[in-house]
N, C-alpha and C. Protein backbone atom coordinates (compact mmCIF):
# COMPACT_ATOMS: atom_id res chain seq x y z
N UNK A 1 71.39 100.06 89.64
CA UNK A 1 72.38 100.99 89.16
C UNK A 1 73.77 100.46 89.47
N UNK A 2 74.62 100.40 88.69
CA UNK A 2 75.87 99.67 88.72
C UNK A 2 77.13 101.34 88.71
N UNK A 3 77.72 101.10 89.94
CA UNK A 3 78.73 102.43 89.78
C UNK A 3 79.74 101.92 88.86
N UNK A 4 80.44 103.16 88.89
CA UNK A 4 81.91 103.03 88.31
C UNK A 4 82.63 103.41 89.41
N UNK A 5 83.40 102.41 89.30
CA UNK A 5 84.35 102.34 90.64
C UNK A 5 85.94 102.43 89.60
N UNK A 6 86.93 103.32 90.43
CA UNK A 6 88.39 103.47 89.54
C UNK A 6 88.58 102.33 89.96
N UNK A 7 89.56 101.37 88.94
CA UNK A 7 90.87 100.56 89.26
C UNK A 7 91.36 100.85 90.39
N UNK A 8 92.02 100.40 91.23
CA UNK A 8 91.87 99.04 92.04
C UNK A 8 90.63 98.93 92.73
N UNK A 9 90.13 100.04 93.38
CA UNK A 9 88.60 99.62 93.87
C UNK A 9 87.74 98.70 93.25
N UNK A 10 87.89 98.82 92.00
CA UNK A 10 86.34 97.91 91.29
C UNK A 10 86.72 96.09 91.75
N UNK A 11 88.50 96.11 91.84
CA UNK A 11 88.48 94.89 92.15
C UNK A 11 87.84 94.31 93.40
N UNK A 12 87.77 94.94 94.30
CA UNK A 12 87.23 94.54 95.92
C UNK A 12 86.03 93.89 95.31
N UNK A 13 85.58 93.84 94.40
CA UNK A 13 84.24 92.95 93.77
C UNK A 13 84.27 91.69 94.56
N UNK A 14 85.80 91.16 94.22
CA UNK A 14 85.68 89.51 94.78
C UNK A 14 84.99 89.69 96.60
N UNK A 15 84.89 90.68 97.21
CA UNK A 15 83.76 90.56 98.44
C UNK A 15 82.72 89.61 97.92
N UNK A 16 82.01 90.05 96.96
CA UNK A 16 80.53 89.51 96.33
C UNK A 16 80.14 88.01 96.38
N UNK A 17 82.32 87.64 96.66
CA UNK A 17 81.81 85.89 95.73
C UNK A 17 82.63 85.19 97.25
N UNK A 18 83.43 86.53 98.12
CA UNK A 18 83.49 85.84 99.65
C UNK A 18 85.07 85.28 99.14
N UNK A 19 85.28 85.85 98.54
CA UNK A 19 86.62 85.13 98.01
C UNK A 19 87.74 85.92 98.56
N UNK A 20 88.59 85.51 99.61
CA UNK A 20 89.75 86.43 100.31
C UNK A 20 91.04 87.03 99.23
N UNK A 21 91.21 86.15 98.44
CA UNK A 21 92.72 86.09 98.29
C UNK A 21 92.04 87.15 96.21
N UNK A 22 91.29 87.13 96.48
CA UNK A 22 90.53 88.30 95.52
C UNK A 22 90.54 89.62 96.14
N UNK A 23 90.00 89.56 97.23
CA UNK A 23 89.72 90.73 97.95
C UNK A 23 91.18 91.59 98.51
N UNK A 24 92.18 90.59 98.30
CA UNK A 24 93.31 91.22 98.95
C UNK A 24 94.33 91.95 97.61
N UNK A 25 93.94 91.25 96.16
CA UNK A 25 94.38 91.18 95.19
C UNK A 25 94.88 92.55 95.24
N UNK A 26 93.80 94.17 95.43
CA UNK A 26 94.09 95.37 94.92
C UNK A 26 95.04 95.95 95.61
N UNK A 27 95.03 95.27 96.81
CA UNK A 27 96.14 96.16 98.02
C UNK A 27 97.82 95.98 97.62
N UNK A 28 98.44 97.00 98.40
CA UNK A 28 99.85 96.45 97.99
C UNK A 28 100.40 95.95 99.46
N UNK A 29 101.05 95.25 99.49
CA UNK A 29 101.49 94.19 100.00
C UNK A 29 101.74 94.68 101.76
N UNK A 30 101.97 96.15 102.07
CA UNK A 30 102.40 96.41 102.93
C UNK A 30 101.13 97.79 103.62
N UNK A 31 99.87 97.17 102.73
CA UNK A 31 98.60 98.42 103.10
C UNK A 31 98.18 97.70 104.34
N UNK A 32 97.71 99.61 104.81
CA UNK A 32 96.68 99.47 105.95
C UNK A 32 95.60 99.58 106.34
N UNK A 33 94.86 98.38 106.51
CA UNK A 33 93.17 98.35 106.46
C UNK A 33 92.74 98.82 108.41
N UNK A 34 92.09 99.76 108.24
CA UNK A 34 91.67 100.40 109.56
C UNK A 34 90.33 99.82 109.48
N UNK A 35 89.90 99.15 110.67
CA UNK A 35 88.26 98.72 110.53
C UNK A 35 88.01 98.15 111.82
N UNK A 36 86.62 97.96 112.31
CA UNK A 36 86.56 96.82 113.85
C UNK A 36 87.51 97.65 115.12
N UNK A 37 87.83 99.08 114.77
CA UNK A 37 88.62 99.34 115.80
C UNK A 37 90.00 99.26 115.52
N UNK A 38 90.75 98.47 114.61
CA UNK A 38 91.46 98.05 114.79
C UNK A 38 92.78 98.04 113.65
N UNK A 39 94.04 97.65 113.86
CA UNK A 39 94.69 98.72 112.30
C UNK A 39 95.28 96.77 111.74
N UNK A 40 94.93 96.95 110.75
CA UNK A 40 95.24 95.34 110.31
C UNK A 40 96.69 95.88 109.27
N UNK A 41 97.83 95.08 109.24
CA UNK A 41 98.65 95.39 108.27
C UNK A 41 99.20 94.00 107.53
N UNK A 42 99.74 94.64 106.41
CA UNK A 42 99.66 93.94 105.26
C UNK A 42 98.75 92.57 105.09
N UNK A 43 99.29 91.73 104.26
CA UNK A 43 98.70 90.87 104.17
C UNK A 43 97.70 89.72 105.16
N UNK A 44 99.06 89.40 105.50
CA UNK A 44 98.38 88.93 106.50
C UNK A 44 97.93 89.11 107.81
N UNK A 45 97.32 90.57 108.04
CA UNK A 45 96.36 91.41 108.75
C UNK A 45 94.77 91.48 108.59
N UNK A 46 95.36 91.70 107.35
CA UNK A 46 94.01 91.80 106.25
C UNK A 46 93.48 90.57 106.22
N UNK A 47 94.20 89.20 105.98
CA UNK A 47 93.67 88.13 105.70
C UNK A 47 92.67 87.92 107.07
N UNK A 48 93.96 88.31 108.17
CA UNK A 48 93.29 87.28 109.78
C UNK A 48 92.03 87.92 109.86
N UNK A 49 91.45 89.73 109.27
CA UNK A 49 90.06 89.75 109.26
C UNK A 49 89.31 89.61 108.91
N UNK A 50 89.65 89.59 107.38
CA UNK A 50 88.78 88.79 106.36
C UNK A 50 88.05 87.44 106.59
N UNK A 51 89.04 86.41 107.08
CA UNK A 51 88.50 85.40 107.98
C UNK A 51 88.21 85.28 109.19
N UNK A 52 88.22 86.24 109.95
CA UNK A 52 87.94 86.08 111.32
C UNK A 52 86.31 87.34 111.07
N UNK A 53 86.08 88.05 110.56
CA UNK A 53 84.81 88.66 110.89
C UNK A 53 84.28 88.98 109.26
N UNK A 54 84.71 88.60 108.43
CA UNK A 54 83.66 88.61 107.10
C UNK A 54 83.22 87.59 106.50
N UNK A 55 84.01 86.33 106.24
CA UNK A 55 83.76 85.23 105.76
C UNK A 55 82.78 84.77 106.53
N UNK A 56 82.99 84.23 108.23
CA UNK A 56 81.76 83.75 109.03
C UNK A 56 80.90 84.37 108.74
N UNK A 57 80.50 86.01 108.59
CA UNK A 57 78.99 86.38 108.21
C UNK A 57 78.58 86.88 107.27
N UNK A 58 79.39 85.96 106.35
CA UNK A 58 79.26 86.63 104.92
C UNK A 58 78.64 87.88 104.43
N UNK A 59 79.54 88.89 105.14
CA UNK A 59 79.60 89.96 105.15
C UNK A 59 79.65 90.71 103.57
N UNK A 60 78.85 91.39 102.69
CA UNK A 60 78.76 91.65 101.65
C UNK A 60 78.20 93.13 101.50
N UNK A 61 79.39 93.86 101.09
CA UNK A 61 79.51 95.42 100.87
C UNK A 61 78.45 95.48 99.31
N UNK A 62 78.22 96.16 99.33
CA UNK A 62 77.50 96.94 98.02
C UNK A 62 77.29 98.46 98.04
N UNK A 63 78.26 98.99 96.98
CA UNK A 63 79.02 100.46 97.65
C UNK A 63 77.36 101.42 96.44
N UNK A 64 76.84 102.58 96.74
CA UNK A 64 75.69 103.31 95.63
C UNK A 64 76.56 104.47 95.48
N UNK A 65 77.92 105.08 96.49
CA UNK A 65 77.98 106.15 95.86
C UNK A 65 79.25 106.46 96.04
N UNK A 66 80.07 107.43 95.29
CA UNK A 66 80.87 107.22 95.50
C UNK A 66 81.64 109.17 95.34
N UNK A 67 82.73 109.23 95.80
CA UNK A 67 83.17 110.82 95.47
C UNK A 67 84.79 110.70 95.85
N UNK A 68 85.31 111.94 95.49
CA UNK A 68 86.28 112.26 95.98
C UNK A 68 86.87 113.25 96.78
N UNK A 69 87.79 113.20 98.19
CA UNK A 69 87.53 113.83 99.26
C UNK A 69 88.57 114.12 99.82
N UNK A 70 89.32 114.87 100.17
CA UNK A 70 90.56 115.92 100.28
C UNK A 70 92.15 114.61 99.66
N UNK A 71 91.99 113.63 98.46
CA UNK A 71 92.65 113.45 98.48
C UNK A 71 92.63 111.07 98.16
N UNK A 72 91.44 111.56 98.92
CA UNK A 72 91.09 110.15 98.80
C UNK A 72 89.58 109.42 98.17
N UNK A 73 89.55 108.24 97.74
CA UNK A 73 88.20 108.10 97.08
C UNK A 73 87.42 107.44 98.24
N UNK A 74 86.41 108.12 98.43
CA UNK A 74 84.87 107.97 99.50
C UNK A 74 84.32 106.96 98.42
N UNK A 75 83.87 105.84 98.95
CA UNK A 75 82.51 104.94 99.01
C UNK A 75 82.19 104.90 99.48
N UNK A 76 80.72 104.41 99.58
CA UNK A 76 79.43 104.93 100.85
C UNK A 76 78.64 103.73 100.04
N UNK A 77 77.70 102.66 101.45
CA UNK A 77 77.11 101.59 100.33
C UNK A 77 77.18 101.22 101.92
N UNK A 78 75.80 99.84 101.85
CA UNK A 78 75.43 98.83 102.50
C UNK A 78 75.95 98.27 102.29
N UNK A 79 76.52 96.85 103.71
CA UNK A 79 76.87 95.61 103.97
C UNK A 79 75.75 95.25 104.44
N UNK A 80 75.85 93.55 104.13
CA UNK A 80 74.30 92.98 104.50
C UNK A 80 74.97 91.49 104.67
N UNK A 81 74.62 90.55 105.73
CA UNK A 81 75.02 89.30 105.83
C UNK A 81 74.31 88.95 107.12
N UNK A 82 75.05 88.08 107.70
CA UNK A 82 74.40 87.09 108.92
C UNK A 82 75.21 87.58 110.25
N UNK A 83 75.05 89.15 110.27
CA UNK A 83 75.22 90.05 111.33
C UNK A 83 74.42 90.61 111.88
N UNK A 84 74.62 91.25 113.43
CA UNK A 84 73.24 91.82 113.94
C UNK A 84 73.87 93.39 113.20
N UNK A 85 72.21 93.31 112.99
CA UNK A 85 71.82 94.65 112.29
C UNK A 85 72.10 94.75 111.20
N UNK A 86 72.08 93.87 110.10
CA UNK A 86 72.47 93.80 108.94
C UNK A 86 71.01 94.30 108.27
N UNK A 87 71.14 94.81 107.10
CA UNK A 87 72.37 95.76 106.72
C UNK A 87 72.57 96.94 107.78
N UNK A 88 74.12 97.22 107.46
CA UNK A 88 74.58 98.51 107.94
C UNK A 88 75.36 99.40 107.02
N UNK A 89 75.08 100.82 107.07
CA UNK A 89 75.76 101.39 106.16
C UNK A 89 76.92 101.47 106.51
N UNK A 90 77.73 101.40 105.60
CA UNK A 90 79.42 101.65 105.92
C UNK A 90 80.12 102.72 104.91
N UNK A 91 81.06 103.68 105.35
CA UNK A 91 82.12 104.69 104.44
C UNK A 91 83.20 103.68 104.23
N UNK A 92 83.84 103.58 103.10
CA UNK A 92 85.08 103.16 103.06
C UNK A 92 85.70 104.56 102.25
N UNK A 93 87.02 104.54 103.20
CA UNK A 93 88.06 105.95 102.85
C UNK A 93 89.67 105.34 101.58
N UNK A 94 89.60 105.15 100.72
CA UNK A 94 90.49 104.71 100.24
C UNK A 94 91.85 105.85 100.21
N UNK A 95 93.14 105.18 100.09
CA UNK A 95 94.28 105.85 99.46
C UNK A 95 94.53 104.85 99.24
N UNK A 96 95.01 105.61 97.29
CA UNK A 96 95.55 104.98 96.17
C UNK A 96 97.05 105.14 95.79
N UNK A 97 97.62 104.09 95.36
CA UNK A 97 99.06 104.19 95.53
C UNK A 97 99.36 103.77 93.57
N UNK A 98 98.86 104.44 92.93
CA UNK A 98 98.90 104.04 91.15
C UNK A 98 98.07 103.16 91.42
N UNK A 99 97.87 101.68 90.99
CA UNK A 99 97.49 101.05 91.06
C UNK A 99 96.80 99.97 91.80
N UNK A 100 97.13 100.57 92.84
CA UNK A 100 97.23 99.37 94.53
C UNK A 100 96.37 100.43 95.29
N UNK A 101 95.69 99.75 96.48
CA UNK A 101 95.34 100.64 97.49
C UNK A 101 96.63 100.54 98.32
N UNK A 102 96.56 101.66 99.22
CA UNK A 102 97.85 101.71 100.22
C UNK A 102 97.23 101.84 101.68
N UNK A 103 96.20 102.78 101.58
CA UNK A 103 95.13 102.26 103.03
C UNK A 103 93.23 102.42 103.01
N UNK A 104 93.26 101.79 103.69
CA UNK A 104 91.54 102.01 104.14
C UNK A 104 90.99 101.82 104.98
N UNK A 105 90.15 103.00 104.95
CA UNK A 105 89.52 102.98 106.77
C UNK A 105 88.22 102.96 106.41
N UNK A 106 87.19 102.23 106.98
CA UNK A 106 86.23 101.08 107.63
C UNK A 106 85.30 101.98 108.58
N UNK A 107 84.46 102.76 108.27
CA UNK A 107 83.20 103.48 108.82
C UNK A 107 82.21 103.19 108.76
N UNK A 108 81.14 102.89 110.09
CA UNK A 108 79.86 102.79 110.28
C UNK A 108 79.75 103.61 110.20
């Protein structure tokens, strides 16, 4: 089953192919990715985790469901890679800024 994910979300696709500078494509320049504990900002926040804890375990989201929730778009979906306990389910909490994400927070 293939979701429909809104614009900019559907782009986070490039996860699939491990490709960073894809994965950073939807954000706007000054978003905040909450995840690992930890608040990553803009770009190159995002990048230092992208390469520091997804690329090494080729970490690969695959979102089944998806809703909307006081404001923001809920995905809900397995990551699966060369992590302990893989797969794990994960929430991702988006806010959308028109076209760009502006933040996201990163739930086991």
């Amino acid at each position: 089953m293939t979701l429909e994910l809104p614009s900019p979300i559907a782009d986070v696709a490039a996860n699939a192919r491990l490709d960073v500078d894809g994965m950073l494509s939807p954000f706007s320049r000054e978003a905040v990715l909450f995840a690992d504990g930890g608040r990553h900002e803009g770009y190159a926040g995002m990048r230092a985790l992208f390469e520091e804890a997804v690329i090494p375990v080729k970490a690969i989201f695959t979102p089944d469901t998806i809703r909307h929730e006081d404001g923001q778009v809920v995905v809900e979906g397995l990551a699966h890679g060369d992590f302990k306990g893989s797969p794990i389910r994960f929430t991702y909490r988006f806010d959308l800024d028109g076209d760009l994400i502006k933040t996201l927070e990163i739930t086991a």
